[in-house]
Protein backbone atom coordinates (compact mmCIF):
# COMPACT_ATOMS: atom_id res chain seq x y z
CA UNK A 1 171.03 -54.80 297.94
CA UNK A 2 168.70 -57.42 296.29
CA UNK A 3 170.40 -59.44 293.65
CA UNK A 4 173.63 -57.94 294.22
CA UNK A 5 176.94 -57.52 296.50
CA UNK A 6 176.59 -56.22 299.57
CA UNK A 7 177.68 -51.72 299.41
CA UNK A 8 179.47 -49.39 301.56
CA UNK A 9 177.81 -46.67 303.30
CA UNK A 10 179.80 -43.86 302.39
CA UNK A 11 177.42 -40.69 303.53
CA UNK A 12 175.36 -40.12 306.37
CA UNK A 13 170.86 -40.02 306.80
CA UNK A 14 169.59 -36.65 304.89
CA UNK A 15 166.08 -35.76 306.32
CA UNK A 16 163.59 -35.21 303.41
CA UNK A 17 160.01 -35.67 303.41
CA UNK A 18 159.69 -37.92 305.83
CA UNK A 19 162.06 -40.51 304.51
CA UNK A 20 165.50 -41.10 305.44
CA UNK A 21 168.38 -41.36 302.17
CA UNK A 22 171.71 -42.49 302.43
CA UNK A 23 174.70 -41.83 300.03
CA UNK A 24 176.51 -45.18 298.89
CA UNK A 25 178.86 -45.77 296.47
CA UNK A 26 178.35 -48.59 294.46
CA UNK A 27 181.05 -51.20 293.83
CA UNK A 28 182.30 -51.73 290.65
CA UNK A 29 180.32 -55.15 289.79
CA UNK A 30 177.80 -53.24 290.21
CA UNK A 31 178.12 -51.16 287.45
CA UNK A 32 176.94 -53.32 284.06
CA UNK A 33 180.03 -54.10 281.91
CA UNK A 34 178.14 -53.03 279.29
CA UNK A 35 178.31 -48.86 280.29
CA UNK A 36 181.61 -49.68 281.82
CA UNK A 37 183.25 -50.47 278.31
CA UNK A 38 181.14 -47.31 277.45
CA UNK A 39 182.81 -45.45 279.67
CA UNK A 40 186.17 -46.95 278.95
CA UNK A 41 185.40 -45.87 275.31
CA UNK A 42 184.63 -41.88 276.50
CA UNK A 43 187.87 -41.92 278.35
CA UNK A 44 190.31 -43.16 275.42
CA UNK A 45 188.05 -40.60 273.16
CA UNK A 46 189.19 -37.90 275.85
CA UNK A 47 192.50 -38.80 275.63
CA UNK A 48 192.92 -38.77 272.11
CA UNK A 49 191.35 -35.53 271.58
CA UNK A 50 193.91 -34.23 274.57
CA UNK A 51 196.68 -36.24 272.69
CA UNK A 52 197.34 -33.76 270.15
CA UNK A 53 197.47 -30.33 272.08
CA UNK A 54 199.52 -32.09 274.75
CA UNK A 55 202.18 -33.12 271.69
CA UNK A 56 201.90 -29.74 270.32
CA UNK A 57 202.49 -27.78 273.71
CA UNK A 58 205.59 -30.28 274.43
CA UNK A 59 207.10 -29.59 270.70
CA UNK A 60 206.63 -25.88 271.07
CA UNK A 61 207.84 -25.63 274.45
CA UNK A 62 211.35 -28.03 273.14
CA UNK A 63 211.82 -25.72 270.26
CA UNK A 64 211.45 -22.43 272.15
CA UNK A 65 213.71 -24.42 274.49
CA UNK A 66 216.03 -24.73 271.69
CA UNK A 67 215.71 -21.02 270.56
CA UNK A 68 216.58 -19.60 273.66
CA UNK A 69 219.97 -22.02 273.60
CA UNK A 70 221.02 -21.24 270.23
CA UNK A 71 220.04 -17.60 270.35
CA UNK A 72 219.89 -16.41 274.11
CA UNK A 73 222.85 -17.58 275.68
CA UNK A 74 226.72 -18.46 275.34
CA UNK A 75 225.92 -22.53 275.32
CA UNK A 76 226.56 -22.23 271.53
CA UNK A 77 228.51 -19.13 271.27
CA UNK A 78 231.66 -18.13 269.43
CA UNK A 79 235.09 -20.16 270.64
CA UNK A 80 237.00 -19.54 267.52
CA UNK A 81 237.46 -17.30 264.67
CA UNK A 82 239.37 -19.15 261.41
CA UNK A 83 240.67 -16.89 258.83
CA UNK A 84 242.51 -18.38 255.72
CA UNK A 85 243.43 -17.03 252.68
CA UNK A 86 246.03 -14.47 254.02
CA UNK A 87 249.59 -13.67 252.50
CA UNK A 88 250.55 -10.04 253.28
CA UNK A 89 247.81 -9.67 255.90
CA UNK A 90 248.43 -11.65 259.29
CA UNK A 91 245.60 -13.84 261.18
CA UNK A 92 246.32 -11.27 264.19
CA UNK A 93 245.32 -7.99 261.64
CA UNK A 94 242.05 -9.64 260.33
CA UNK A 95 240.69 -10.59 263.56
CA UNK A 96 241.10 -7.45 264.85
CA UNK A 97 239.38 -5.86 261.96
CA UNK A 98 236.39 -8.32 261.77
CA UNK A 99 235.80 -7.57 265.78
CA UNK A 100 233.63 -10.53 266.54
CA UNK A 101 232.71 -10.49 269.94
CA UNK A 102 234.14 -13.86 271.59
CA UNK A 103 231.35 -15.97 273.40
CA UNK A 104 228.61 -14.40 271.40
CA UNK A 105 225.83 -16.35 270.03
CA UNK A 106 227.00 -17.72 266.94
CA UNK A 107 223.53 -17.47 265.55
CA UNK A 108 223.47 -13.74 266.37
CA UNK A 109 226.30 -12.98 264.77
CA UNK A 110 226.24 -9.93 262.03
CA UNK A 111 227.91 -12.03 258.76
CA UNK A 112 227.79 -9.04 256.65
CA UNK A 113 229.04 -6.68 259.04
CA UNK A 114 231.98 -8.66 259.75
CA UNK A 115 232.69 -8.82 256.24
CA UNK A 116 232.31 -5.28 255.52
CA UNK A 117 235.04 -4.49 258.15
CA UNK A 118 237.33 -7.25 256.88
CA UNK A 119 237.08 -5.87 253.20
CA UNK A 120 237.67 -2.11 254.96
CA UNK A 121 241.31 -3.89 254.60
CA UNK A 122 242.98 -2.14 252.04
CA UNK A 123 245.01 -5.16 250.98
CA UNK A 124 241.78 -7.19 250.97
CA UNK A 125 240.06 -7.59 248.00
CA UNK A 126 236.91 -9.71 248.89
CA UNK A 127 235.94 -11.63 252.26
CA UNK A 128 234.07 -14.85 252.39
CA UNK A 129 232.39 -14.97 256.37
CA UNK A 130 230.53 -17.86 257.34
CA UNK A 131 229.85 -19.99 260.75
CA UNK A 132 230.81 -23.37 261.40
CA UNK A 133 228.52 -25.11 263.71
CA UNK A 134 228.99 -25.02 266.99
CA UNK A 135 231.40 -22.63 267.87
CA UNK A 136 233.35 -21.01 264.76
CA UNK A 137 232.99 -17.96 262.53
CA UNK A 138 235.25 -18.59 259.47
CA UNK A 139 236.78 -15.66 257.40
CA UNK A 140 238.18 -16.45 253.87
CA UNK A 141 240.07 -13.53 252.50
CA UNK A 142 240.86 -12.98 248.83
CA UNK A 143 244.01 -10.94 248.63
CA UNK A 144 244.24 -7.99 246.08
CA UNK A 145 247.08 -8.93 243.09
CA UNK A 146 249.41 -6.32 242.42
CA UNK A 147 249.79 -5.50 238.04
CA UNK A 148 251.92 -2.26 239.11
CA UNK A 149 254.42 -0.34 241.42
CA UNK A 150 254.21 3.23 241.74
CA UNK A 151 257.21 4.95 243.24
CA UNK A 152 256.44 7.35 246.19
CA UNK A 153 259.43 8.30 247.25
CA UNK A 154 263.11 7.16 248.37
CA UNK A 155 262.60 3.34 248.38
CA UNK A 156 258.91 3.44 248.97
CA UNK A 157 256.92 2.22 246.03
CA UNK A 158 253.11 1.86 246.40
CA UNK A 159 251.48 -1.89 244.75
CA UNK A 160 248.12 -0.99 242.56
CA UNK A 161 245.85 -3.69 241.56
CA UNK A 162 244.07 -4.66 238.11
CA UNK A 163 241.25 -1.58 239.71
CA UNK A 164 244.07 1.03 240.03
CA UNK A 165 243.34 0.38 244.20
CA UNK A 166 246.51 1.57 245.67
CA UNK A 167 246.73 -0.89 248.62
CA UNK A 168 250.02 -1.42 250.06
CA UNK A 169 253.50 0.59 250.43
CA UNK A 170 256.78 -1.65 250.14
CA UNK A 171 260.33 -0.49 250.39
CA UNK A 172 261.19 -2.29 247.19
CA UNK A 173 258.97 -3.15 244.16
CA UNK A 174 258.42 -6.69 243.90
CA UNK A 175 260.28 -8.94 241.11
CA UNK A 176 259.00 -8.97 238.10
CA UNK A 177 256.40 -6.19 238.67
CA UNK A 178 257.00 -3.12 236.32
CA UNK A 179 256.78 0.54 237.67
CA UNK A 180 254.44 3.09 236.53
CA UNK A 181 254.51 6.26 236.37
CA UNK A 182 251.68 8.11 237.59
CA UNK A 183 251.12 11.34 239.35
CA UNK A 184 247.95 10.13 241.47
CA UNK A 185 247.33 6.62 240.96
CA UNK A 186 243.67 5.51 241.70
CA UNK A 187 240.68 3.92 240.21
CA UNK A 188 239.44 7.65 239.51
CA UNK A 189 242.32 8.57 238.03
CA UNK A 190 242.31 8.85 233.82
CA UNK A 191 245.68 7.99 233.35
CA UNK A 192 245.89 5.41 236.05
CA UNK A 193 242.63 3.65 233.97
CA UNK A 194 244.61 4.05 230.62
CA UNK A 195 247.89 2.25 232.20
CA UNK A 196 245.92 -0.55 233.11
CA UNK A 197 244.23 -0.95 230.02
CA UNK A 198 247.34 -0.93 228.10
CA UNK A 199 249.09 -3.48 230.62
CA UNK A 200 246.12 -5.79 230.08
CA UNK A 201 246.34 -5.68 226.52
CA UNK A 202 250.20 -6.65 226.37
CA UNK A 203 251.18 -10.30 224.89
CA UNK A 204 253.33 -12.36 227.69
CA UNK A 205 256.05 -11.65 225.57
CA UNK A 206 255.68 -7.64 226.15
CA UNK A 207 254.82 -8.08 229.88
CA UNK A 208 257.93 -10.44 230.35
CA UNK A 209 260.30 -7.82 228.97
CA UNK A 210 258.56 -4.65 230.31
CA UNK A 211 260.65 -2.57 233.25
CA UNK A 212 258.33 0.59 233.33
CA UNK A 213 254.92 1.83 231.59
CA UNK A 214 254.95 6.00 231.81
CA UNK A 215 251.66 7.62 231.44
CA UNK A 216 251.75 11.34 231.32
CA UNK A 217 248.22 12.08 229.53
CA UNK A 218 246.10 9.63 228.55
CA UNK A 219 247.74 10.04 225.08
CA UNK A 220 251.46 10.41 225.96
CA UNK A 221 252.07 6.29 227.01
CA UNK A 222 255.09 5.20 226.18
CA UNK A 223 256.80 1.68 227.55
CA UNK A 224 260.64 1.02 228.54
CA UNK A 225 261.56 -2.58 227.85
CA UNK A 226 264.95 -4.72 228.79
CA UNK A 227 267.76 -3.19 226.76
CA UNK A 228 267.06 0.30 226.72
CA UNK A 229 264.36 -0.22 223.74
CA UNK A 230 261.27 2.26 223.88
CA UNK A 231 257.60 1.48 222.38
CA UNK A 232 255.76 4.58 221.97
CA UNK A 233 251.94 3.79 222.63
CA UNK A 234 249.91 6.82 221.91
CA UNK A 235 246.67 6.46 223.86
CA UNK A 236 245.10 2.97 224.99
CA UNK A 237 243.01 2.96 222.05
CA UNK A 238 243.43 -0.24 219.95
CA UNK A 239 245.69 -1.58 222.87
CA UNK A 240 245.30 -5.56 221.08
CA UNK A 241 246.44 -4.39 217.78
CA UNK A 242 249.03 -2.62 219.22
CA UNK A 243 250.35 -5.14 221.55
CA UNK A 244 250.51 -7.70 218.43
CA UNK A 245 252.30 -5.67 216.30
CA UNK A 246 255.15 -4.28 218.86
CA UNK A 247 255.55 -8.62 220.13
CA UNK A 248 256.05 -8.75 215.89
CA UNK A 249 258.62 -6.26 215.84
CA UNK A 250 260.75 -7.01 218.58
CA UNK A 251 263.17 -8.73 216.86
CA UNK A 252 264.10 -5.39 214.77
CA UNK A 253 267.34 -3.66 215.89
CA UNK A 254 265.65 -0.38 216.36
CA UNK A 255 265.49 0.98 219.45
CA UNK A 256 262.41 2.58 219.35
CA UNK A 257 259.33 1.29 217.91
CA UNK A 258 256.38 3.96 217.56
CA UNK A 259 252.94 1.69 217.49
CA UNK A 260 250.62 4.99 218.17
CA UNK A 261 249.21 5.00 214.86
CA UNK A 262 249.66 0.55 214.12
CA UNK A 263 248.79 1.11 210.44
CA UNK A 264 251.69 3.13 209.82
CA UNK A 265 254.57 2.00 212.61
CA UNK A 266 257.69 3.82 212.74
CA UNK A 267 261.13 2.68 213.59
CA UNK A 268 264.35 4.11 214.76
């Protein structure tokens, strides 16, 4: 070509109106370097434009990558399940009651269903359930305090809670814990309610020396103490007052101290 580098024949003669055209490609100096830094431009425009989608496509596709992992499959599932808290329960007893599948997805594991079966305990009072990343499902169990024993039977006694939740049947009441005496113990039973009302009213120097708090009605409550002595409560009503003025009088010889009406006590 005049002017220029020699080109390449790269097609073959096309017949058309008489003349003869061949298809060449040119080489690159002969392309100006002003519409090659043009086209240089378009391309880096194209790419940026592209840049973003292709970033977006590769962060979607990692994080549904990621998904599937945590969610999908065993990669991150359950290894271990940690319970603490226990005292009369065993590790063994809660596990089986919380029934978490081993291997599981840790992410797709049911929190408050475990909990609910762990608190289906009838020692347990509350359950704490919670996973620790990677492979754990941790179980804190709160324990339900006994305030009273109830006998139920030849050495059987059954433990009731500050609810009236009868929860657990020993063979001997536990030291220090005073009896009650109550026909059907519960948190729906009236004089169970009353008992508990008057045992949370006591001073620690009534609750140290109490052996047994008998409830036949919710007026007929009457407390045995160390040493034979008797406090006759009345009902639970004014429980505080009462309490205060029995710890007062305890250093009376009487046996029997009748608080039910506190204004006017009576001694014998």
């Amino acid at each position: 070509m005049p002017g220029g580098r020699s080109s390449k024949i790269q097609g073959k003669n096309v017949a058309g109106e008489g003349r003869n055209w061949r298809l060449v490609r040119a080489d690159t100096d002969a392309v100006p370097s002003s519409v090659r830094r043009f086209m240089a431009r378009a391309r880096r425009r194209r790419l940026r434009a592209v840049l973003p989608w292709a970033v977006g496509a590769g962060v979607v596709g990692v994080l549904g990558l990621l998904v599937w992992m945590v969610y999908g499959t065993s990669l991150l599932g359950v290894r271990e399940v940690r319970v603490v808290g226990t005292e009369t329960l065993t590790t063994a007893q809660v596990e089986q009651a919380a029934a978490v599948s081993m291997r599981a997805p840790l992410a797709r594991v049911d929190l408050d269903a475990v909990r609910a079966r762990v608190q289906a305990l009838a020692p347990v009072d509350r359950a704490v359930v919670s996973r620790s990343w990677p492979a754990t499902i941790e179980i804190q169990v709160v324990e339900r305090r006994p305030v009273a024993a109830v006998a139920a039977g030849r050495d059987r006694f059954t433990l009731i809670d500050g609810a009236g939740v009868a929860y657990r049947t020993v063979s001997a009441a536990p030291s220090g814990l005073p009896l009650a005496r109550l026909a059907a113990p519960g948190p729906q039973d009236v004089n169970t309610r009353s008992a508990l009302t008057v045992l949370s009213a006591l001073t620690d120097e009534l609750r140290e020396q109490l052996v047994e708090i008998s409830v036949r009605a919710p007026a007929q409550i009457r407390l045995e103490l160390r040493g034979h002595r008797t406090i006759i409560w009345g009902d639970e009503t004014q429980s505080a007052t009462k309490a205060t003025v029995s710890t007062a009088l305890l250093k009376r010889p009487e046996n029997t101290i009748d608080v039910s009406a506190p204004e006017v006590v009576t001694l014998r």
